[in-house]
Protein backbone atom coordinates (compact mmCIF):
# COMPACT_ATOMS: atom_id res chain seq x y z
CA UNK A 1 35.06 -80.16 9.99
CA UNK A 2 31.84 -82.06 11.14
CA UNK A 3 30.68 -78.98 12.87
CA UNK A 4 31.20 -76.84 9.82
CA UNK A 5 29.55 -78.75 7.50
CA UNK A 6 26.44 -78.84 9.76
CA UNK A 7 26.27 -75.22 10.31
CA UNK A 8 26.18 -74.58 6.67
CA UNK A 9 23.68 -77.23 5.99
CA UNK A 10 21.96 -75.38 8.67
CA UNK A 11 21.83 -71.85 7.69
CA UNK A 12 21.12 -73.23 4.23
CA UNK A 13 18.12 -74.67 5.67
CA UNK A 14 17.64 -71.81 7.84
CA UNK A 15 17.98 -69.06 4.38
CA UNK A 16 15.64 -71.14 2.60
CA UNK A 17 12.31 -71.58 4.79
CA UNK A 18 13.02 -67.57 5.29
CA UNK A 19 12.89 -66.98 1.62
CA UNK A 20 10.35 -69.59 1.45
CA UNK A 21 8.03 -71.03 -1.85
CA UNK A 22 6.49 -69.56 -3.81
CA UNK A 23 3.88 -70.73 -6.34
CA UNK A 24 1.81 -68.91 -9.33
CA UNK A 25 -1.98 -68.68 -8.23
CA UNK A 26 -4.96 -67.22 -10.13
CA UNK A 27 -5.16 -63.47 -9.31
CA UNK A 28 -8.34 -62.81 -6.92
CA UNK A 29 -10.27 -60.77 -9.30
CA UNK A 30 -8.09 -57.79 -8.37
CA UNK A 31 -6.13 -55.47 -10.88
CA UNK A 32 -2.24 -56.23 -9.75
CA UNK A 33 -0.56 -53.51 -7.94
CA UNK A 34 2.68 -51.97 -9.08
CA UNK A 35 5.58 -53.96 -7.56
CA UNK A 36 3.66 -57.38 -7.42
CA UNK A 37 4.85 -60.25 -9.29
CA UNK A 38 2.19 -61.58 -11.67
CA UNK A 39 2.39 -63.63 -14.89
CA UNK A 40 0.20 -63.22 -17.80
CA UNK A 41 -1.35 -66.00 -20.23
CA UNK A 42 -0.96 -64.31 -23.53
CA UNK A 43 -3.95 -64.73 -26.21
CA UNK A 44 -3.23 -65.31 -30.15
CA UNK A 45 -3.48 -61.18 -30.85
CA UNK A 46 -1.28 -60.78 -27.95
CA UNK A 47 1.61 -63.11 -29.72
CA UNK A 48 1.08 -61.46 -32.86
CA UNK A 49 1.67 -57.96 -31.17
CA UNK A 50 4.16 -58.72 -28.76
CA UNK A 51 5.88 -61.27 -31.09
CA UNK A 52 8.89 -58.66 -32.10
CA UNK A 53 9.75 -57.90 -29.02
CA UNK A 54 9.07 -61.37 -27.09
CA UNK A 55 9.13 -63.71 -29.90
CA UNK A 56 6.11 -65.29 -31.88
CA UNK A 57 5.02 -68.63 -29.48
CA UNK A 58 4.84 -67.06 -26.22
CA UNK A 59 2.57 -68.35 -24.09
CA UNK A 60 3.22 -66.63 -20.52
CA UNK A 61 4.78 -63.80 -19.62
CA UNK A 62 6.15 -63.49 -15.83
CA UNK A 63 7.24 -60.46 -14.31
CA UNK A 64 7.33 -57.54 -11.24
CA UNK A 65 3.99 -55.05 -12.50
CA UNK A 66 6.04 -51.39 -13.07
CA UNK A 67 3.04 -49.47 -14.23
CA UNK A 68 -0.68 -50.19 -14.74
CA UNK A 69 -2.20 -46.99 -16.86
CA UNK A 70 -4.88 -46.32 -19.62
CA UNK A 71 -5.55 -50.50 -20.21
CA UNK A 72 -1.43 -51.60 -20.20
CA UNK A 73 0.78 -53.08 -18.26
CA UNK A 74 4.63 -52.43 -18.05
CA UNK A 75 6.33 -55.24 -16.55
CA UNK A 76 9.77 -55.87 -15.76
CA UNK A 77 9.94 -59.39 -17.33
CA UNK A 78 11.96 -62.04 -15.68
CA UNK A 79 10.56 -65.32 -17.51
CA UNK A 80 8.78 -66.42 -20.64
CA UNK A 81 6.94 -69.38 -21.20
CA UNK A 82 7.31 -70.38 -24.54
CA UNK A 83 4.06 -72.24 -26.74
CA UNK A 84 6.12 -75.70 -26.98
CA UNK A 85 7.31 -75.95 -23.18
CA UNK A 86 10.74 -74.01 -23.47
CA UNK A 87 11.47 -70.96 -21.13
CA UNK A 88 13.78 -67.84 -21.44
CA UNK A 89 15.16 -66.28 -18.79
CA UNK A 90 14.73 -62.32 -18.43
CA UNK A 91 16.51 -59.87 -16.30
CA UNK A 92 13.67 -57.29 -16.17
CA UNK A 93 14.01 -55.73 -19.12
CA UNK A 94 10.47 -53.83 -19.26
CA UNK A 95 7.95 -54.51 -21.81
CA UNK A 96 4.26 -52.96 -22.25
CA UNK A 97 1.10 -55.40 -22.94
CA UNK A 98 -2.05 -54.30 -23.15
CA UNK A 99 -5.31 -56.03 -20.74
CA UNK A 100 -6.47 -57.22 -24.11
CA UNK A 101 -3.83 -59.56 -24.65
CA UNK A 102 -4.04 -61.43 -21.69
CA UNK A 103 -6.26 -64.44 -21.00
CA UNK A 104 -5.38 -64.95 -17.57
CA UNK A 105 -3.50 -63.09 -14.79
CA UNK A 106 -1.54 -65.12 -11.83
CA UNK A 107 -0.68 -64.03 -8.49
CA UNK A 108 3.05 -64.88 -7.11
CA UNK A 109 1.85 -66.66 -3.50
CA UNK A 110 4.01 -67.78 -0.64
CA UNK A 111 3.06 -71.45 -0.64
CA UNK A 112 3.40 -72.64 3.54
CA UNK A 113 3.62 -76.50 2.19
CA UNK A 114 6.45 -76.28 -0.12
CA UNK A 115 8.21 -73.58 2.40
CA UNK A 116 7.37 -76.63 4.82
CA UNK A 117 8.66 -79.43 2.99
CA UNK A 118 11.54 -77.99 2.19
CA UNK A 119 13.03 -77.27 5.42
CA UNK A 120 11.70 -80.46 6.93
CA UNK A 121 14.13 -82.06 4.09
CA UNK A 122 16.76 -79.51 5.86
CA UNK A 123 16.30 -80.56 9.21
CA UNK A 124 16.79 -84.08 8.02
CA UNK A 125 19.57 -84.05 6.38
CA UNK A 126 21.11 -82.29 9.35
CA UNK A 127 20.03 -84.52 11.91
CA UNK A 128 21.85 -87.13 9.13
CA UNK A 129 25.17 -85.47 9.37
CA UNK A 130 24.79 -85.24 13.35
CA UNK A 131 24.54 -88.61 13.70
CA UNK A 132 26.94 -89.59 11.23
CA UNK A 133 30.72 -89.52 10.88
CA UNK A 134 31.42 -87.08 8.27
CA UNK A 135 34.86 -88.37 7.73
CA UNK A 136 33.56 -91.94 6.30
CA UNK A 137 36.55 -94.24 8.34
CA UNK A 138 36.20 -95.40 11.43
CA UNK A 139 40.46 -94.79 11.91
CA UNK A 140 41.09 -91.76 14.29
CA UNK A 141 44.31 -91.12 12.36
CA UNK A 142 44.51 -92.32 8.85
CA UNK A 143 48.22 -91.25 8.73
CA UNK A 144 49.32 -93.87 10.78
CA UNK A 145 49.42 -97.54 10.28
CA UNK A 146 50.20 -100.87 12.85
CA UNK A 147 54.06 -101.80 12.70
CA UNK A 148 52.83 -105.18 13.69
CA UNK A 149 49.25 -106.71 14.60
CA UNK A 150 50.64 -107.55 18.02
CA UNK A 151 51.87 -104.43 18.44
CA UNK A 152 49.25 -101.37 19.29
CA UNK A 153 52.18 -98.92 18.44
CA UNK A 154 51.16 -96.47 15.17
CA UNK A 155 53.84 -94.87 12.73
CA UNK A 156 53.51 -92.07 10.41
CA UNK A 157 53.44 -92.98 6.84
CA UNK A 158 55.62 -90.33 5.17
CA UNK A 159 53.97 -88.00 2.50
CA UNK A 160 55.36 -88.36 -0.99
C-alpha cells in the first residue's frame, strides 16, 4: 500500500513539473500568432461592443488566437475576467474582437519558478511518505490482540 501511494504521489509530481506553470506576461511588442494563448484587457468601447456576446463588465478576455485578419482577432475563449473580480469559465467557444478594443495584450509564459516550486513541494511530500508509516499504528497486525500481557501469543478478533 505504502509503495502505491508513493508512486502516485510521484508521477503526480512527475505529470506536473512536465506540464509545468504557466503565468500571463505582457506580449513583447509582437502581433500573437495563431495558436498562442494570449489574453486581452478590454477598453470601455470594447465592453460596449462585445457586451452581447460576453456580457457588459468584462474586463479580460483569455483565449488560444484562431485567426488574426484585417485588424480582428478570433479567439477561442477559455476565461473571462469579469470588471468586479468574478471569472467565467469558457470552453472555446470563438468570439471576434477587434485591435481597437484592446488595451493590453498578454503572453501565456512557462514560468521555471512556479514549475520549480511546485515539484520541490512534490519531492517533499514524497520523501514524507518514505519515511513515514503510511498505515498510522505501530501494530504489525491490528486484527489480533494479547490473550494475556504475560502471554506474547495473538488471537484473531472475529469480524462482525
Amino acid at each position: 500500500m505504502a509503495r502505491r501511494s508513493i508512486a502516485v504521489v510521484g508521477f503526480l509530481t512527475l505529470g506536473t513539473s512536465l506540464a509545468g506553470c504557466y503565468t500571463l506576461q505582457p506580449a513583447r511588442g509582437v502581433t500573437p500568432a495563431v495558436g498562442e494563448m494570449v489574453a486581452f484587457d478590454v477598453n470601455d468601447a470594447g465592453r460596449v461592443a462585445l457586451g452581447g456576446s460576453l456580457g457588459p463588465e468584462i474586463a479580460q478576455i483569455e483565449g488560444r488566437v484562431v485567426e488574426h485578419a484585417s485588424g480582428e482577432y478570433v479567439l477561442a475563449v477559455s476565461n473571462v475576467t469579469l470588471l468586479r473580480g468574478g471569472q467565467q469559465v469558457w470552453t472555446g467557444e470563438q468570439v471576434r474582437i477587434k485591435s481597437d478594443y484592446v488595451t493590453s495584450t498578454y503572453e501565456r509564459r512557462f514560468s521555471r519558478g512556479r514549475t520549480a516550486a511546485i515539484s520541490i513541494v512534490g519531492v517533499g511530500l514524497v520523501a514524507y511518505l518514505v519515511t513515514r508509516s503510511i498505515k498510522g499504528s505501530g501494530r504489525e497486525d491490528e486484527d489480533t490482540i494479547p490473550i494475556d500481557s504475560a502471554q506474547t501469543q495473538l488471537i484473531p478478533i472475529p469480524n462482525p
